[in-house]
Protein backbone atom coordinates (compact mmCIF):
# COMPACT_ATOMS: atom_id res chain seq x y z
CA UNK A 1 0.00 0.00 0.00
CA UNK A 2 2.50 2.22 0.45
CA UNK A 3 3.91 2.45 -2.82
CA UNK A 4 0.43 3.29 -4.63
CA UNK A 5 0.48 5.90 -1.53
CA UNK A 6 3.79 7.32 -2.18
CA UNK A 7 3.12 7.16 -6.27
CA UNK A 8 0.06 9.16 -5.58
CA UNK A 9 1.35 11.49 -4.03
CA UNK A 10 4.53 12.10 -6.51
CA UNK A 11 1.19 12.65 -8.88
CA UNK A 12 -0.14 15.05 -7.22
CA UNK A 13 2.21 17.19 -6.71
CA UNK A 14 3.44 16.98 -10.40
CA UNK A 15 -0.31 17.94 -11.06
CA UNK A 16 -0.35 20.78 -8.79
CA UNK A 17 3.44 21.83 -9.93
CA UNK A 18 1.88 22.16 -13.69
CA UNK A 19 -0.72 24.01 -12.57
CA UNK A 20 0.86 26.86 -10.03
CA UNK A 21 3.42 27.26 -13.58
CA UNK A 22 0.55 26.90 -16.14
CA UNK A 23 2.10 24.65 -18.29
CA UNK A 24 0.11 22.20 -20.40
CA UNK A 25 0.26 18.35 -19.92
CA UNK A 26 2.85 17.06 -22.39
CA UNK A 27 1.82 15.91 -25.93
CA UNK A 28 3.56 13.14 -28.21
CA UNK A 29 5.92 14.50 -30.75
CA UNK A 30 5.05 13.36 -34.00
CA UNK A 31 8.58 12.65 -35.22
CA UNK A 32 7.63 11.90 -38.75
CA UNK A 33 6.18 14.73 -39.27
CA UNK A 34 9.10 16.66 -37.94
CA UNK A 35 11.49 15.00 -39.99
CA UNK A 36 9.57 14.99 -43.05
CA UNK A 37 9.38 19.43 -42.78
CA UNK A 38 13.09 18.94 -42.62
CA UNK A 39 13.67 16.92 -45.56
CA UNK A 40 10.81 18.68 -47.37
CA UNK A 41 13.16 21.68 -47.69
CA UNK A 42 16.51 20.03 -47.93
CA UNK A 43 14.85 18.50 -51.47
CA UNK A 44 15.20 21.96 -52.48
CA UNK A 45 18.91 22.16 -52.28
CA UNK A 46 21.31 20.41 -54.44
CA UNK A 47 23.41 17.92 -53.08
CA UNK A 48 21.43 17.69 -49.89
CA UNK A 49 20.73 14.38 -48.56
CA UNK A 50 17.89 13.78 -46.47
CA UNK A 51 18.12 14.03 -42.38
CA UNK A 52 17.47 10.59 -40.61
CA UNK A 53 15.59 10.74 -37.28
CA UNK A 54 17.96 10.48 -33.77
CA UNK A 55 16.45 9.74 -30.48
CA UNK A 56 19.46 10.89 -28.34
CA UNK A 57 19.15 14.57 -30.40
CA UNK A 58 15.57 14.36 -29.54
CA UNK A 59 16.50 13.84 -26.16
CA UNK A 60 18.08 16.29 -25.30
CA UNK A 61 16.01 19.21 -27.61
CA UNK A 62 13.28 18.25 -25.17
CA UNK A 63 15.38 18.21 -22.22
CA UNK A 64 16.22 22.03 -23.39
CA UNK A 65 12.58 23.28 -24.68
CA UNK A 66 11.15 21.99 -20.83
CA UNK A 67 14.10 24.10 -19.76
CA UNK A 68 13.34 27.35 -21.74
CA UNK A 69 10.10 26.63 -21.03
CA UNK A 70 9.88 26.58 -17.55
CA UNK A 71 11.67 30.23 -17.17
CA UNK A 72 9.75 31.74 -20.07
CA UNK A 73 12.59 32.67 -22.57
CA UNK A 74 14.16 31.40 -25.49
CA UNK A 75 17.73 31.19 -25.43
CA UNK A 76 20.17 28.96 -27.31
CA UNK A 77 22.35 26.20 -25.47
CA UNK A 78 25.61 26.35 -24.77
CA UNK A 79 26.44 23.87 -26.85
CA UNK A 80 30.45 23.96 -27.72
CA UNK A 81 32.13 20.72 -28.00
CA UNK A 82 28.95 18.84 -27.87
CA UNK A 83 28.87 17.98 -31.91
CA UNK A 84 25.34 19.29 -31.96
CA UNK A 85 23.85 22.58 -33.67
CA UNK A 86 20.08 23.75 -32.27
CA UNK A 87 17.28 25.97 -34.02
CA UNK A 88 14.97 27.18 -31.73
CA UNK A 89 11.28 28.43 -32.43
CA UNK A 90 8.25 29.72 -30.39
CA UNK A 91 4.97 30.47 -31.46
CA UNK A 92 1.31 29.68 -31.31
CA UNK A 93 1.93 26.65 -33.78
CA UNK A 94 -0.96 24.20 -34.97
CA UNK A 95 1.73 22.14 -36.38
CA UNK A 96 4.53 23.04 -34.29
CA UNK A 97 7.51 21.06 -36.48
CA UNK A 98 6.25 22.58 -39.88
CA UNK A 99 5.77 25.72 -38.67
CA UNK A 100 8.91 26.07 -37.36
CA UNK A 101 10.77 24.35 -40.28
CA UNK A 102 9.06 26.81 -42.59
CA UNK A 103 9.79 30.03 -39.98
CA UNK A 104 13.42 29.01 -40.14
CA UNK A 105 13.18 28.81 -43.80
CA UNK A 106 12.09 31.46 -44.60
CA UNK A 107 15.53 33.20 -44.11
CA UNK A 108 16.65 31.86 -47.59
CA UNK A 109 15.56 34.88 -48.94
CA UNK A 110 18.50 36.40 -47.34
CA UNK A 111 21.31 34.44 -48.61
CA UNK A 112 23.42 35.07 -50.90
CA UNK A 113 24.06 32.07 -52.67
CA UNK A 114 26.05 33.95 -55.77
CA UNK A 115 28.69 34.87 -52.76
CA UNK A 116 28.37 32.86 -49.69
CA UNK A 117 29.66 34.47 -46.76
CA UNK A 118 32.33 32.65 -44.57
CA UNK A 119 30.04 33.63 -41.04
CA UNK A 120 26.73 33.50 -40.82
CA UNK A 121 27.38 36.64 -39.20
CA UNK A 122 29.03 38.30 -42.21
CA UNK A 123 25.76 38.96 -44.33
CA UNK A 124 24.84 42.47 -44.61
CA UNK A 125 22.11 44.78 -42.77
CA UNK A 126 20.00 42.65 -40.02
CA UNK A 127 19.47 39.38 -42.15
CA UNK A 128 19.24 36.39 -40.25
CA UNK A 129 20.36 33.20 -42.18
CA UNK A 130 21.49 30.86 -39.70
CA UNK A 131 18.56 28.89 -38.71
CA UNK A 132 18.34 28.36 -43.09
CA UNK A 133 21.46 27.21 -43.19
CA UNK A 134 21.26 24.64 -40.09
CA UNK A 135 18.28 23.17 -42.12
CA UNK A 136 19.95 22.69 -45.42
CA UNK A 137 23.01 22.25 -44.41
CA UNK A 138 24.86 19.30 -46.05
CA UNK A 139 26.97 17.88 -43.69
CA UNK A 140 23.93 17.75 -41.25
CA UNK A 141 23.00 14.53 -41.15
CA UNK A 142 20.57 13.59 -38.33
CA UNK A 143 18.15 15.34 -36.14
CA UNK A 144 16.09 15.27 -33.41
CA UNK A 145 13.03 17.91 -31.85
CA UNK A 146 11.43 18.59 -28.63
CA UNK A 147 8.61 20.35 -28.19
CA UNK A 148 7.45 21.95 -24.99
CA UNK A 149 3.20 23.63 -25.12
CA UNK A 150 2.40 26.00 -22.17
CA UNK A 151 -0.20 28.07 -21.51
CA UNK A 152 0.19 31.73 -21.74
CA UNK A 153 -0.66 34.65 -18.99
CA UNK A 154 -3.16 35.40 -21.76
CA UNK A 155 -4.58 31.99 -21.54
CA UNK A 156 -2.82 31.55 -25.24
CA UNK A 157 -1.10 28.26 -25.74
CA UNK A 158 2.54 28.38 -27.45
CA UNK A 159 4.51 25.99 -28.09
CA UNK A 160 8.53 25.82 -27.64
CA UNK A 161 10.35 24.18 -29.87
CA UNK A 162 14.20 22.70 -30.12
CA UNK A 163 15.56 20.85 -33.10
CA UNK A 164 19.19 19.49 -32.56
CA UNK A 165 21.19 18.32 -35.61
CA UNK A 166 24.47 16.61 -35.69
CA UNK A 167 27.06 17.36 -37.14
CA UNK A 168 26.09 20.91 -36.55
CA UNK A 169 25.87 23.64 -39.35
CA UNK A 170 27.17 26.81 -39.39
CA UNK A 171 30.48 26.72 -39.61
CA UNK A 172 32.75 29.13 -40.45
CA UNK A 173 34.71 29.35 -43.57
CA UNK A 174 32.29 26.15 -44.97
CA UNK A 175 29.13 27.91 -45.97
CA UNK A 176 29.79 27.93 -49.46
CA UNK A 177 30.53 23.77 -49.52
CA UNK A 178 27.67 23.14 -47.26
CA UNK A 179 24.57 25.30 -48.10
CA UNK A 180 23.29 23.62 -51.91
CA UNK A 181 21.77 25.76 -54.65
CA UNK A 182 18.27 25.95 -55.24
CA UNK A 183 16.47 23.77 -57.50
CA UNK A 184 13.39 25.60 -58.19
């Protein structure tokens, strides 16, 4: 009997924890669909192969969207020496994974593929490219997303969301090698 007790209790106070931060229960990732918005836009890049799905990437993108989640921002990882690159995305997604894929895409408009920068730093006025490039990027070759849904103050759900690839993108001096021309 004690066990049940004890269980229950751990329960509870998980329940009431959720509650005093206003965080939604946790919903099942649908990894195919995740993977599939990544691949979807790497088949518009030459020489691109497509991403295959990692569970220990997945891991720990969920570990970090609960993370950002529970303080309220969205910050990237430290993640030096680890072998793994991160995109990060929040917003009041239906379809969290293509939503995100297609926010982070969305930056191609900014690159300049006639004269690829060696930074993703190094391209002109406020242009953000990196979370493009991380996508497309060819040496990428698996991934893995967590997703973290909370409730708002404004009673608004939002969802955070982490992909982590491996190898990482982004880096410098390879941008030219690594990011594939369009084929459309």
């Amino acid at each position: 009997m004690a066990p049940q007790n004890a269980h229950s209790q751990s329960h509870n106070v998980r329940r009431m924890s959720l509650k005093k931060r206003n965080i939604s229960k946790k919903r099942a990732l649908d990894e195919a669909a995740c993977l599939q918005a990544h691949n979807d836009k790497r088949a518009l890049h030459e020489g691109t192969s497509q991403l295959v799905w990692d569970a220990t990437l997945a891991q720990h993108a969920k570990e970090w969207a609960d993370h950002r989640a529970s303080i309220g921002t969205l910050q990237h990882a430290n993640l030096a020496g680890t072998g793994e690159g991160e995109n990060l995305y929040l917003g009041p997604a239906v379809k969290p994974c293509a939503d995100a894929v297609e926010a982070w895409y969305r930056e191609v408009c900014d690159y300049p593929f006639g004269n690829p920068p060696n930074s993703i730093f190094d391209v002109s006025g406020a242009h953000w490219i990196g979370h493009f490039t991380q996508v497309v990027w060819k040496a990428t070759t698996h991934v893995g997303v967590g997703l973290k849904k909370i409730v708002n103050s404004d009673g608004k759900t939002e969802t955070y969301v982490v992909a982590r690839y491996s190898p990482p993108g982004n880096v410098n001096g390879q941008l030219g090698d690594n990011v594939g021309a369009k084929t459309y």
